[in-house]
N, C-alpha and C. Protein backbone atom coordinates (compact mmCIF):
# COMPACT_ATOMS: atom_id res chain seq x y z
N UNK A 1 0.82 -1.18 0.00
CA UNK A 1 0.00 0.00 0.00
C UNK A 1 0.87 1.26 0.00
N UNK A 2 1.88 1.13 0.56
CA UNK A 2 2.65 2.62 0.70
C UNK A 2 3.59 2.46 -0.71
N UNK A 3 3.82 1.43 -1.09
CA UNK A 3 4.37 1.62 -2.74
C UNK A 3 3.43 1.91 -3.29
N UNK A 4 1.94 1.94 -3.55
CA UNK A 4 0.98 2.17 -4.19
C UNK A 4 0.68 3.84 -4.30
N UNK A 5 0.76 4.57 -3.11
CA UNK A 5 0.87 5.77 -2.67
C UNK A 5 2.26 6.24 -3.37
N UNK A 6 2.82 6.22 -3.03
CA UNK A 6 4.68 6.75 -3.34
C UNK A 6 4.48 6.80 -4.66
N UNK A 7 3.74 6.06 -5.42
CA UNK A 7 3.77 6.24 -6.97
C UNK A 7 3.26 6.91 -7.43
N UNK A 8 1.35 6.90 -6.92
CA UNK A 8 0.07 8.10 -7.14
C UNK A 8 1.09 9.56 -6.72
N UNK A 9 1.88 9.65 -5.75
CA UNK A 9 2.34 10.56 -5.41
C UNK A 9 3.39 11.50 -6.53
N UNK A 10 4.20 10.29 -6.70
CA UNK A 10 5.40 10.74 -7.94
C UNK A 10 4.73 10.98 -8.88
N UNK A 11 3.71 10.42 -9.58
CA UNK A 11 2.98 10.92 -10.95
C UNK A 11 2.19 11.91 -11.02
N UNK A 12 1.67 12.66 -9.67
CA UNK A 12 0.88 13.42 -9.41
C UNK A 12 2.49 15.10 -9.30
N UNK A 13 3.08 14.41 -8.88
CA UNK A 13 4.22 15.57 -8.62
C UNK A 13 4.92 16.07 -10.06
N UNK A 14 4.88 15.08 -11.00
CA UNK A 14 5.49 14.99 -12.59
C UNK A 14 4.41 15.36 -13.57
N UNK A 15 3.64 15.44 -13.29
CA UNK A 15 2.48 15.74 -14.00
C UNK A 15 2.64 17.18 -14.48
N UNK A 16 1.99 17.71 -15.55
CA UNK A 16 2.15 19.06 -15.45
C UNK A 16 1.16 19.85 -16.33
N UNK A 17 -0.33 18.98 -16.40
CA UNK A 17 -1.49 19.39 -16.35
C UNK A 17 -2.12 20.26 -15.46
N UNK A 18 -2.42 21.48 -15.85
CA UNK A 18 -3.59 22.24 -15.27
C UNK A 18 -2.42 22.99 -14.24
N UNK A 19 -1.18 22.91 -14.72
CA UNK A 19 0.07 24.11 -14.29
C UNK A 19 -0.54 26.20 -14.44
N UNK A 20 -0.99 26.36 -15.88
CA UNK A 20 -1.23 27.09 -16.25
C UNK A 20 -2.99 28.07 -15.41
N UNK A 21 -3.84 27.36 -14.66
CA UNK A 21 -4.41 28.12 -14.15
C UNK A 21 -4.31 28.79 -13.31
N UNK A 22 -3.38 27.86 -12.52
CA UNK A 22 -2.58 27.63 -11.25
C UNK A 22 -2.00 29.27 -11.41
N UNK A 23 -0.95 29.10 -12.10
CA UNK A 23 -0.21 30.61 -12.06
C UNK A 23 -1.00 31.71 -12.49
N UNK A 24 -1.65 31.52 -13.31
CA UNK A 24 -2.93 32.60 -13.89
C UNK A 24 -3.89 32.63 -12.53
N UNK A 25 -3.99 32.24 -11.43
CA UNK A 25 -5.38 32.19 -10.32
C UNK A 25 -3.85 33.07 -9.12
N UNK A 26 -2.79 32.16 -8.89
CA UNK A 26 -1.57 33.16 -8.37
C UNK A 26 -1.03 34.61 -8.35
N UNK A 27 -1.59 34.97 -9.84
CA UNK A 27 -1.31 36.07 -10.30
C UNK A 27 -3.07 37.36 -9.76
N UNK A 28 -3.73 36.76 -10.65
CA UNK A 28 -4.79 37.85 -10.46
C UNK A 28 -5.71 37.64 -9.10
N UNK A 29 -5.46 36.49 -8.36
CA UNK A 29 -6.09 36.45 -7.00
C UNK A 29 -6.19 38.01 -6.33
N UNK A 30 -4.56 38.10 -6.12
CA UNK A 30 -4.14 39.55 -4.91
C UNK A 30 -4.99 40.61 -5.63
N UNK A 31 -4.83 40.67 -7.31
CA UNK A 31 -5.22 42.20 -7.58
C UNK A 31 -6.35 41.83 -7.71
N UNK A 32 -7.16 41.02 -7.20
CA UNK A 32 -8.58 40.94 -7.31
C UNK A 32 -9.22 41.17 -5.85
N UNK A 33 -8.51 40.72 -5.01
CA UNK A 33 -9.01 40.89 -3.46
C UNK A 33 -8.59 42.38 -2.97
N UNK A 34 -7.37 42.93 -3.97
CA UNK A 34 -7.54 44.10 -3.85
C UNK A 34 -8.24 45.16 -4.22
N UNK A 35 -9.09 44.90 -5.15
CA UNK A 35 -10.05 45.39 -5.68
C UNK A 35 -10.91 45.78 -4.89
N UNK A 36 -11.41 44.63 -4.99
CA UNK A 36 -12.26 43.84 -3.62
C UNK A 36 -12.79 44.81 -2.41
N UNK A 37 -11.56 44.74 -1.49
CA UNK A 37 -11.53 45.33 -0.10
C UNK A 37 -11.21 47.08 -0.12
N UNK A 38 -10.94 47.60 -1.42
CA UNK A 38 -10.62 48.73 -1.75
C UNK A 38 -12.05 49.39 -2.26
N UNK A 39 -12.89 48.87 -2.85
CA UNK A 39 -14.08 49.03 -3.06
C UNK A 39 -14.86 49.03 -1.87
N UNK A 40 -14.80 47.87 -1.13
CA UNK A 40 -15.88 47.87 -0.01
C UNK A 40 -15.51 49.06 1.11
N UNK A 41 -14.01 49.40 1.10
CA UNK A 41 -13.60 50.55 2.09
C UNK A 41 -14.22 51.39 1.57
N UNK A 42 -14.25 52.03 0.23
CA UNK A 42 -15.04 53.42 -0.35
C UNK A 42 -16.69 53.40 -0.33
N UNK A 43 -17.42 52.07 0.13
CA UNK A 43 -18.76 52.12 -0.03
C UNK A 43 -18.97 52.46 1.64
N UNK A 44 -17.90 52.11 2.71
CA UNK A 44 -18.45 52.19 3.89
C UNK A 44 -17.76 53.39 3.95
N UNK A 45 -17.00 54.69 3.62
CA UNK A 45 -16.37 56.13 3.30
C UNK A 45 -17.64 56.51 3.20
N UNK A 46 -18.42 56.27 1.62
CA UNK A 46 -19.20 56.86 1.40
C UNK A 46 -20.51 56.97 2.27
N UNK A 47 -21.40 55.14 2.45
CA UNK A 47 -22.36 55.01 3.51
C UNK A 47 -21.78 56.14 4.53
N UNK A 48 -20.82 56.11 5.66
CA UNK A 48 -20.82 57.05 6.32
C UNK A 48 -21.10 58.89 6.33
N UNK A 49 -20.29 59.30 4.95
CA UNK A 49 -20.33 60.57 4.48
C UNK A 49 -21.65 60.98 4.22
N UNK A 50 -22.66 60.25 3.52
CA UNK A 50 -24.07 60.34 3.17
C UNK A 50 -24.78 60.71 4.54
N UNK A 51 -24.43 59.81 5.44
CA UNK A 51 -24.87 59.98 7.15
C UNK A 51 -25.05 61.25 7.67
N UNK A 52 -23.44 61.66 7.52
CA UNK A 52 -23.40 63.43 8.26
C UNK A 52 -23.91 63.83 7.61
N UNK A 53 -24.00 64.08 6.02
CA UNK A 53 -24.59 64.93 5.51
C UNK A 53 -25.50 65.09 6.10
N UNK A 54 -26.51 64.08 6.05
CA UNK A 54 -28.02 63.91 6.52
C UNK A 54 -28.24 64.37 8.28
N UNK A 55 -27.37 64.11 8.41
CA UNK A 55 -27.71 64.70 10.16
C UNK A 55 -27.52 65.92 10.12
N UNK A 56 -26.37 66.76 9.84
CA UNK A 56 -26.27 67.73 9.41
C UNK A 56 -27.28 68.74 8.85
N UNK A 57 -28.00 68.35 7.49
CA UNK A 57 -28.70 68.95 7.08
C UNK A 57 -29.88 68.62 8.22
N UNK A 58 -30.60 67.66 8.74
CA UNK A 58 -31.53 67.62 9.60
C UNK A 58 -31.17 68.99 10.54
N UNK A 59 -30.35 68.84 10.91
CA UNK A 59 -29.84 69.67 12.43
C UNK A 59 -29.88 71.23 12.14
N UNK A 60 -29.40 71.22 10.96
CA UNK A 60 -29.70 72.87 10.13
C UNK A 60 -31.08 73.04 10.08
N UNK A 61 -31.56 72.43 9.37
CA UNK A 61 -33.13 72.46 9.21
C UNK A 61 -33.63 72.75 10.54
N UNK A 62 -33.83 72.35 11.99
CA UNK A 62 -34.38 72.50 13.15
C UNK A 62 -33.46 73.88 13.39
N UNK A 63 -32.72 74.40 13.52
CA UNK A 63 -31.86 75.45 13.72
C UNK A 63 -32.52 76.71 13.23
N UNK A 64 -32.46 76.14 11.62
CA UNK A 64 -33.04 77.41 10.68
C UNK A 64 -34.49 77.81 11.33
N UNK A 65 -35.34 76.84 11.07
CA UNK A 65 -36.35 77.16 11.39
C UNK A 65 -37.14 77.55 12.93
N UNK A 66 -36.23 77.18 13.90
CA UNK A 66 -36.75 77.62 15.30
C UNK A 66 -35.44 78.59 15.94
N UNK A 67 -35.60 79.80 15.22
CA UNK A 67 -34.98 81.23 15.66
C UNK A 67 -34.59 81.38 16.99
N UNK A 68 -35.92 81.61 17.26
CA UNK A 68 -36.04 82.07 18.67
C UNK A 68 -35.23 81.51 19.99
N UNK A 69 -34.72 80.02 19.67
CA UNK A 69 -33.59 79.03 20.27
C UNK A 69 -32.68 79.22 19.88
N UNK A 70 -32.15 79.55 21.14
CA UNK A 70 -30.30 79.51 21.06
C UNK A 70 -29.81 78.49 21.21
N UNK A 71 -29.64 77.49 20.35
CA UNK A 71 -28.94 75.86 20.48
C UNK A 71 -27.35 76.11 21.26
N UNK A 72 -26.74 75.29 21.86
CA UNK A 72 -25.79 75.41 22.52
C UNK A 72 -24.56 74.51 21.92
N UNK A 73 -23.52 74.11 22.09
CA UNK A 73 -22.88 73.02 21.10
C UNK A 73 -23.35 72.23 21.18
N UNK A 74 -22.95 71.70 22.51
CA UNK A 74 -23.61 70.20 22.89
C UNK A 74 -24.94 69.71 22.52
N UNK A 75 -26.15 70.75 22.24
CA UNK A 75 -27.32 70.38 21.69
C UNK A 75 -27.43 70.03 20.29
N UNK A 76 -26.43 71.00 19.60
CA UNK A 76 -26.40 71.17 17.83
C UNK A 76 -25.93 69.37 17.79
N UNK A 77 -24.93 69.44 18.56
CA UNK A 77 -23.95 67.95 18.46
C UNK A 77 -24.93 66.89 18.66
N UNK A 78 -25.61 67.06 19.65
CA UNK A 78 -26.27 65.71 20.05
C UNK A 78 -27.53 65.63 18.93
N UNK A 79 -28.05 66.57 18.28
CA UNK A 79 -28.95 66.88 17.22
C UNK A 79 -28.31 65.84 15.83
N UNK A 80 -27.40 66.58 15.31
CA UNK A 80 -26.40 65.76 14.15
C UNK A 80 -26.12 64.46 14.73
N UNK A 81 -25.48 64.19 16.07
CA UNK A 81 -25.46 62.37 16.32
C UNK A 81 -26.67 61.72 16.26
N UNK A 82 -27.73 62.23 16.79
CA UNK A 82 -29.01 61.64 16.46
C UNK A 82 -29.53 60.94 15.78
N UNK A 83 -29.20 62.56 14.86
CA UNK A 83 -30.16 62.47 13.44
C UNK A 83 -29.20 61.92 11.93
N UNK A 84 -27.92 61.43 12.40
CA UNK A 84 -26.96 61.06 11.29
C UNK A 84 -26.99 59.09 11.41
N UNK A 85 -27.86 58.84 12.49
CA UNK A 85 -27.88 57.34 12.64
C UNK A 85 -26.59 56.25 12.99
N UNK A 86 -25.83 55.63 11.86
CA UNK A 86 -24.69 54.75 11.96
C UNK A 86 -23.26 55.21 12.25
N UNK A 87 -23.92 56.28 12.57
CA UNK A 87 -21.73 56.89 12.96
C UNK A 87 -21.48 56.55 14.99
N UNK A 88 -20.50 55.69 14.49
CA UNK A 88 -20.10 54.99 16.12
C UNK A 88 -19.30 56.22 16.71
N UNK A 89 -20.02 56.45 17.88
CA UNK A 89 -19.21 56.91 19.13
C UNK A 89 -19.02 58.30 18.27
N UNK A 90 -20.43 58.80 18.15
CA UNK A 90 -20.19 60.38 17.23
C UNK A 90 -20.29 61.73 18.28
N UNK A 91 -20.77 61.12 19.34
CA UNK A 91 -20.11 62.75 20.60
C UNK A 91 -18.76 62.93 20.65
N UNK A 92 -18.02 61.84 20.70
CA UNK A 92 -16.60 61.92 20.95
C UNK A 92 -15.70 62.17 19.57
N UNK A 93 -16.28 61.97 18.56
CA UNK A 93 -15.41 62.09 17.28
C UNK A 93 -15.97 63.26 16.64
N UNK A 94 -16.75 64.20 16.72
CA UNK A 94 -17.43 64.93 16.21
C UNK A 94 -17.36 66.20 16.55
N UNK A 95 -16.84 67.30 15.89
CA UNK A 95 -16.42 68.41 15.90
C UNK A 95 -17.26 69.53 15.13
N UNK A 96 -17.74 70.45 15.66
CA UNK A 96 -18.79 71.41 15.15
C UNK A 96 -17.67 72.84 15.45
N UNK A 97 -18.02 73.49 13.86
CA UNK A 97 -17.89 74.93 14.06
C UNK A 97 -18.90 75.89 13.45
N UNK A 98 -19.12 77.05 13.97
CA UNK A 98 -20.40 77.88 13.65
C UNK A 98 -20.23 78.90 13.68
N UNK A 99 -20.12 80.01 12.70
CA UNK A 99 -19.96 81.15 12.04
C UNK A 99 -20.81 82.35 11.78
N UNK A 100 -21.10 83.28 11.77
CA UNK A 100 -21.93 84.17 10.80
C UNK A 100 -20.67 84.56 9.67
N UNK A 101 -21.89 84.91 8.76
CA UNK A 101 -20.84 85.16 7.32
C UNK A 101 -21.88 86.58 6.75
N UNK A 102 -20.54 87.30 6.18
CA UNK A 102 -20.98 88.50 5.42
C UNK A 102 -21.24 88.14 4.01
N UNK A 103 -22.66 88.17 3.77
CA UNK A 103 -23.46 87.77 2.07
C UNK A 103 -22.52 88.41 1.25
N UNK A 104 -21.85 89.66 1.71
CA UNK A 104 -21.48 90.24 0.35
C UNK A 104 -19.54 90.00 0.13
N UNK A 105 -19.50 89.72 1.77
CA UNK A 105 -17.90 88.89 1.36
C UNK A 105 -17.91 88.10 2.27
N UNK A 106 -17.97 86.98 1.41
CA UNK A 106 -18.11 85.76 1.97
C UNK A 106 -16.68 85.37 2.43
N UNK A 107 -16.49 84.81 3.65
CA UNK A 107 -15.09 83.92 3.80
C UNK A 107 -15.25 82.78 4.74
N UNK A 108 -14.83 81.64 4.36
CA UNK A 108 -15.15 80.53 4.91
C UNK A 108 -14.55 80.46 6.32
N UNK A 109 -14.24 79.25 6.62
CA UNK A 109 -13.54 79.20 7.91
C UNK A 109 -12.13 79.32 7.61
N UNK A 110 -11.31 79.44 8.98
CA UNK A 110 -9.97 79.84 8.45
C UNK A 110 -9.22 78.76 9.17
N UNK A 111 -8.28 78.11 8.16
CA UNK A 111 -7.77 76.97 7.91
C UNK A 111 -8.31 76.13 7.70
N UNK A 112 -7.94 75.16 7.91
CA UNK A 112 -8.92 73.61 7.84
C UNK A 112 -8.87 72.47 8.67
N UNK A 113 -10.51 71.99 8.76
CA UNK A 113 -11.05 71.39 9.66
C UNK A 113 -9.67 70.88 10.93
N UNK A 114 -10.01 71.30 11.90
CA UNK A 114 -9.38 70.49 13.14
C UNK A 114 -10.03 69.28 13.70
N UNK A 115 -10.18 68.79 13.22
CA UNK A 115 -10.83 67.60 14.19
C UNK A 115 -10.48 66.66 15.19
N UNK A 116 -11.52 66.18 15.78
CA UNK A 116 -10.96 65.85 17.24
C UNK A 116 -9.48 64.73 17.48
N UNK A 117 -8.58 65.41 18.07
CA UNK A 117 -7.46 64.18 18.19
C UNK A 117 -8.23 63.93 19.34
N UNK A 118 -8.64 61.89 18.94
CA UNK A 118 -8.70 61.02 20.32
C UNK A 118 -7.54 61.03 21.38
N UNK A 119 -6.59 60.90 20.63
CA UNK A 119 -5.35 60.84 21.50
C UNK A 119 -5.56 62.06 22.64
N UNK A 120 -5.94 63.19 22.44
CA UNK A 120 -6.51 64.18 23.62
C UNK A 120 -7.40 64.35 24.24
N UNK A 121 -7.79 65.40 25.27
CA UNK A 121 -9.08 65.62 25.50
C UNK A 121 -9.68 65.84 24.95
N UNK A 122 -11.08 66.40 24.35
CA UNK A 122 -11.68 66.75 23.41
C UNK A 122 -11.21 68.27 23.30
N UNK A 123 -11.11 68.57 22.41
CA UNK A 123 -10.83 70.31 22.37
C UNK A 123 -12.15 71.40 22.12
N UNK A 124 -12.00 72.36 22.40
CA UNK A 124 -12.93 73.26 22.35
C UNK A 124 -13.48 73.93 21.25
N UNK A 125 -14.22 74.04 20.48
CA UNK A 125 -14.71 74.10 19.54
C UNK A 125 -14.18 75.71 19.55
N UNK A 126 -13.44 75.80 17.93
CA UNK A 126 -13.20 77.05 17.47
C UNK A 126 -13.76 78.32 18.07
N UNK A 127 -15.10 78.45 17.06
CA UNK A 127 -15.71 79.54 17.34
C UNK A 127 -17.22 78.51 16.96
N UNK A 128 -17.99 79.17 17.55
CA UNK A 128 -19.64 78.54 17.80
C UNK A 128 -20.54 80.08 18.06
N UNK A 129 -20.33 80.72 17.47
CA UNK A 129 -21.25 82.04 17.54
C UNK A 129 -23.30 81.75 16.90
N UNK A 130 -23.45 81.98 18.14
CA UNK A 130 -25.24 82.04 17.74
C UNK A 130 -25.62 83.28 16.63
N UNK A 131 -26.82 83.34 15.73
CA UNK A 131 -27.24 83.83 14.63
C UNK A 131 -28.67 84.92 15.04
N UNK A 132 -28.61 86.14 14.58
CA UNK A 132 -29.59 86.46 14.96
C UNK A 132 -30.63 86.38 13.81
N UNK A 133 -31.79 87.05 14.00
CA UNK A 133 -32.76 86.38 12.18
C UNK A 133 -32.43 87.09 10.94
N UNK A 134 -31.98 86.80 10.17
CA UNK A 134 -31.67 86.90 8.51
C UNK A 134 -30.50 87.07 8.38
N UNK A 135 -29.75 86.45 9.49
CA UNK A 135 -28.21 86.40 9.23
C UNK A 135 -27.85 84.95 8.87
N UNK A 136 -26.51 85.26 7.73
CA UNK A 136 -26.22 83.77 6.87
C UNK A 136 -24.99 83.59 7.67
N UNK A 137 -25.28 82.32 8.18
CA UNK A 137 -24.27 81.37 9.18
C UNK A 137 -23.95 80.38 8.04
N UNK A 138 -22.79 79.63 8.89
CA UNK A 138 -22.06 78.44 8.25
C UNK A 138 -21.40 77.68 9.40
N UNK A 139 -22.29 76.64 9.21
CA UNK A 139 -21.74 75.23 10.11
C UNK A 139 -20.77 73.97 9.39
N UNK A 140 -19.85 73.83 10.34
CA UNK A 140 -18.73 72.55 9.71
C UNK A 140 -18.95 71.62 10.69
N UNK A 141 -19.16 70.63 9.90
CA UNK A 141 -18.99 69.31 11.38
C UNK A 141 -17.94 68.64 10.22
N UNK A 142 -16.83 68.15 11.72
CA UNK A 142 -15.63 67.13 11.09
C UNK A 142 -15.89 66.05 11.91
N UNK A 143 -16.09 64.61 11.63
CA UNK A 143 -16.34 63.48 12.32
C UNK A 143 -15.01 62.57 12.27
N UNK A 144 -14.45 61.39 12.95
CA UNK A 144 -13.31 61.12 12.18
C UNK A 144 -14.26 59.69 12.72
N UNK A 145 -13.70 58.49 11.39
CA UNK A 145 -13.95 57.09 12.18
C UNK A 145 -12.61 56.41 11.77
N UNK A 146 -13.28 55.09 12.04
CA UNK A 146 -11.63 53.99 12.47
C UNK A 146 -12.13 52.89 10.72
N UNK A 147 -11.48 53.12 10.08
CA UNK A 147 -11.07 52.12 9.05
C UNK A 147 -11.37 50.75 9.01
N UNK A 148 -11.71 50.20 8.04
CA UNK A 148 -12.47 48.74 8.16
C UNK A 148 -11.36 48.06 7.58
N UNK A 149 -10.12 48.66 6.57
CA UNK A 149 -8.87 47.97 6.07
C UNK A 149 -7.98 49.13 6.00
N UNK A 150 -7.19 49.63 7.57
CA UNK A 150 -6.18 50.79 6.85
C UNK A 150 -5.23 50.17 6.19
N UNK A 151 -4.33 49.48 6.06
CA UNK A 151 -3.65 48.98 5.33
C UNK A 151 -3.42 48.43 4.13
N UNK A 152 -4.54 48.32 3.06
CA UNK A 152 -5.37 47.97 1.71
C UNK A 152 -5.97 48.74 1.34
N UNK A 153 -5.38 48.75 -0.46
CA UNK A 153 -5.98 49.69 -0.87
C UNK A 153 -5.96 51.40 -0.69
N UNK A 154 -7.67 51.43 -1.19
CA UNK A 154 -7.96 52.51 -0.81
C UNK A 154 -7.90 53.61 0.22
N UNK A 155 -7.90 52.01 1.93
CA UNK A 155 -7.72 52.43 3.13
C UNK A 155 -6.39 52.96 3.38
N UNK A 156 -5.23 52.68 2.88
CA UNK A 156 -3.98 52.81 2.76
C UNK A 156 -3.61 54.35 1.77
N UNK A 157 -4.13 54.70 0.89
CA UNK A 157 -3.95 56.07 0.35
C UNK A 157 -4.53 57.31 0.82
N UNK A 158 -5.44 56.69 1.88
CA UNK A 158 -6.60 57.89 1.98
C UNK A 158 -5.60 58.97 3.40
N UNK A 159 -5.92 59.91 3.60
CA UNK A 159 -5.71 60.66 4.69
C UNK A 159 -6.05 60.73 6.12
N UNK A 160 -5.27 60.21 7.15
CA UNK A 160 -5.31 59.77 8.29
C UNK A 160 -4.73 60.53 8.94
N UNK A 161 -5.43 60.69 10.57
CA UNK A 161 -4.41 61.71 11.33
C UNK A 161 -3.87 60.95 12.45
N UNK A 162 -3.01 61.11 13.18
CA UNK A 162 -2.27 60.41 14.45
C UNK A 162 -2.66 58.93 14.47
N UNK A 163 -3.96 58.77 14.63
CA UNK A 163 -4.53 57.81 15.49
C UNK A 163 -4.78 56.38 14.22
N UNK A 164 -4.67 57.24 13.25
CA UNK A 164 -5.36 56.27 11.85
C UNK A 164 -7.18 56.48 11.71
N UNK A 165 -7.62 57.45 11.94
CA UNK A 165 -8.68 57.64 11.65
C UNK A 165 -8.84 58.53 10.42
N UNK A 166 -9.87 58.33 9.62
CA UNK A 166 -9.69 59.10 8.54
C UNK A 166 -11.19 60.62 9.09
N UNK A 167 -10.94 61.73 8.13
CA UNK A 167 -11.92 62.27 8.52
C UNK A 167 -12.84 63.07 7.57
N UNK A 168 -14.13 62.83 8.16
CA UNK A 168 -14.97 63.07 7.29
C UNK A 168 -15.61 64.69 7.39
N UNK A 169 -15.69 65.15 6.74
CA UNK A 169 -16.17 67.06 6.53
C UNK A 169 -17.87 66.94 5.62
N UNK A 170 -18.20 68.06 6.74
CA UNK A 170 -19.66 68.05 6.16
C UNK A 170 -20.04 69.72 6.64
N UNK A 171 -20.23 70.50 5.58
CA UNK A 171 -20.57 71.90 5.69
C UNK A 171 -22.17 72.35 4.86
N UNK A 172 -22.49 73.27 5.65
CA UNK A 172 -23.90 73.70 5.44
C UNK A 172 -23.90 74.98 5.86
N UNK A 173 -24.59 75.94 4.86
CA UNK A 173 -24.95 77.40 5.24
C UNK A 173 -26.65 77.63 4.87
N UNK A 174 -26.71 78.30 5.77
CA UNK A 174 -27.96 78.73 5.61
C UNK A 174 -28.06 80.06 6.79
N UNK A 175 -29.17 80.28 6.26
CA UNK A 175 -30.14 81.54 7.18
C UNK A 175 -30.79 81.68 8.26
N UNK A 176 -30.93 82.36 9.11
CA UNK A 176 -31.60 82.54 10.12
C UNK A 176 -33.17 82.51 9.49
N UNK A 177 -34.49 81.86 10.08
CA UNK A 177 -35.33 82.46 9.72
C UNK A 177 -36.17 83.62 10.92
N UNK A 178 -36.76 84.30 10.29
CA UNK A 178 -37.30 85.28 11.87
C UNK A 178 -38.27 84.69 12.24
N UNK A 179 -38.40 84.92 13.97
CA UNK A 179 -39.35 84.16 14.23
C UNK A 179 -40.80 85.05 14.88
N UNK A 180 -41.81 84.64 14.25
CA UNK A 180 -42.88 85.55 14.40
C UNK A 180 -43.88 84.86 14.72
């Protein structure tokens, strides 16, 4: 029996049928799983980005329309975590700034987005100035999350700060409405 084996074995080792998929499945496997996991990182980028937007714009919307409330950070914040649904642990990663802006010279915020280093305490939000009615404000929320493949791909080119979180920017202007 073990000469019987030793032979199936040697003819199976000398053989050199079905060599050629072998190296063709060797070859395009990696750039296929890289594909792969580089794609699925940009659909959960995007799923997330779609999120703030949406909380965001929710949170503007209640803002705009109820004047007469002076929202505070922590309320605007807990408004956008709310109302943005699937973003993990979004009090702590989530950074709001709030502006009035001159219609006729406009200037955005100055520099760009700070967002929260975990590695610290939370830091204090820039500037957060309340709006009085028919004045045009501008809100930034910067969120950061944690990577589903930093090292692949897409996850690997994208822009990360200290911690390896990448971060996501979501801006909205709008108007005071008056409240009567």
């Amino acid at each position: 029996m073990t000469r019987t084996v030793r032979t199936i074995l040697r003819r199976f080792r000398r053989d050199e049928d079905g060599a050629a998929p072998v190296i063709e499945f060797v070859i395009m496997f990696p750039i296929l799983i890289f594909l792969l996991l580089s794609a699925f990182e940009l659909s959960i980028y995007a799923f997330r980005q779609n999120w703030l937007d949406r909380g965001l714009d929710l949170a503007v919307r209640d803002i705009r329309l109820n004047t007469g409330q002076n929202y505070t950070h922590t309320q605007v914040k807990a408004m956008i975590c709310e109302k943005s649904g699937f973003l993990q642990d979004c009090n702590a990663h989530l950074k709001l700034e709030m502006n009035p802006v001159d219609p006729r010279g406009f200037v955005a915020f100055e520099g760009g987005a700070d967002c929260v280093d975990t590695a610290q305490p939370l830091a204090p939000s820039r500037s957060f100035v309340h709006g009085a009615e028919h004045s045009l404000m501008i809100l930034r929320a910067c969120y950061l999350y944690d990577p589903v493949f930093p090292r692949i791909g897409m996850g690997e080119a994208m822009t990360k700060d200290g911690n390896e979180y990448y971060p996501l920017i979501a801006v909205s202007v709008f108007v005071q409405e008056p409240s009567s």
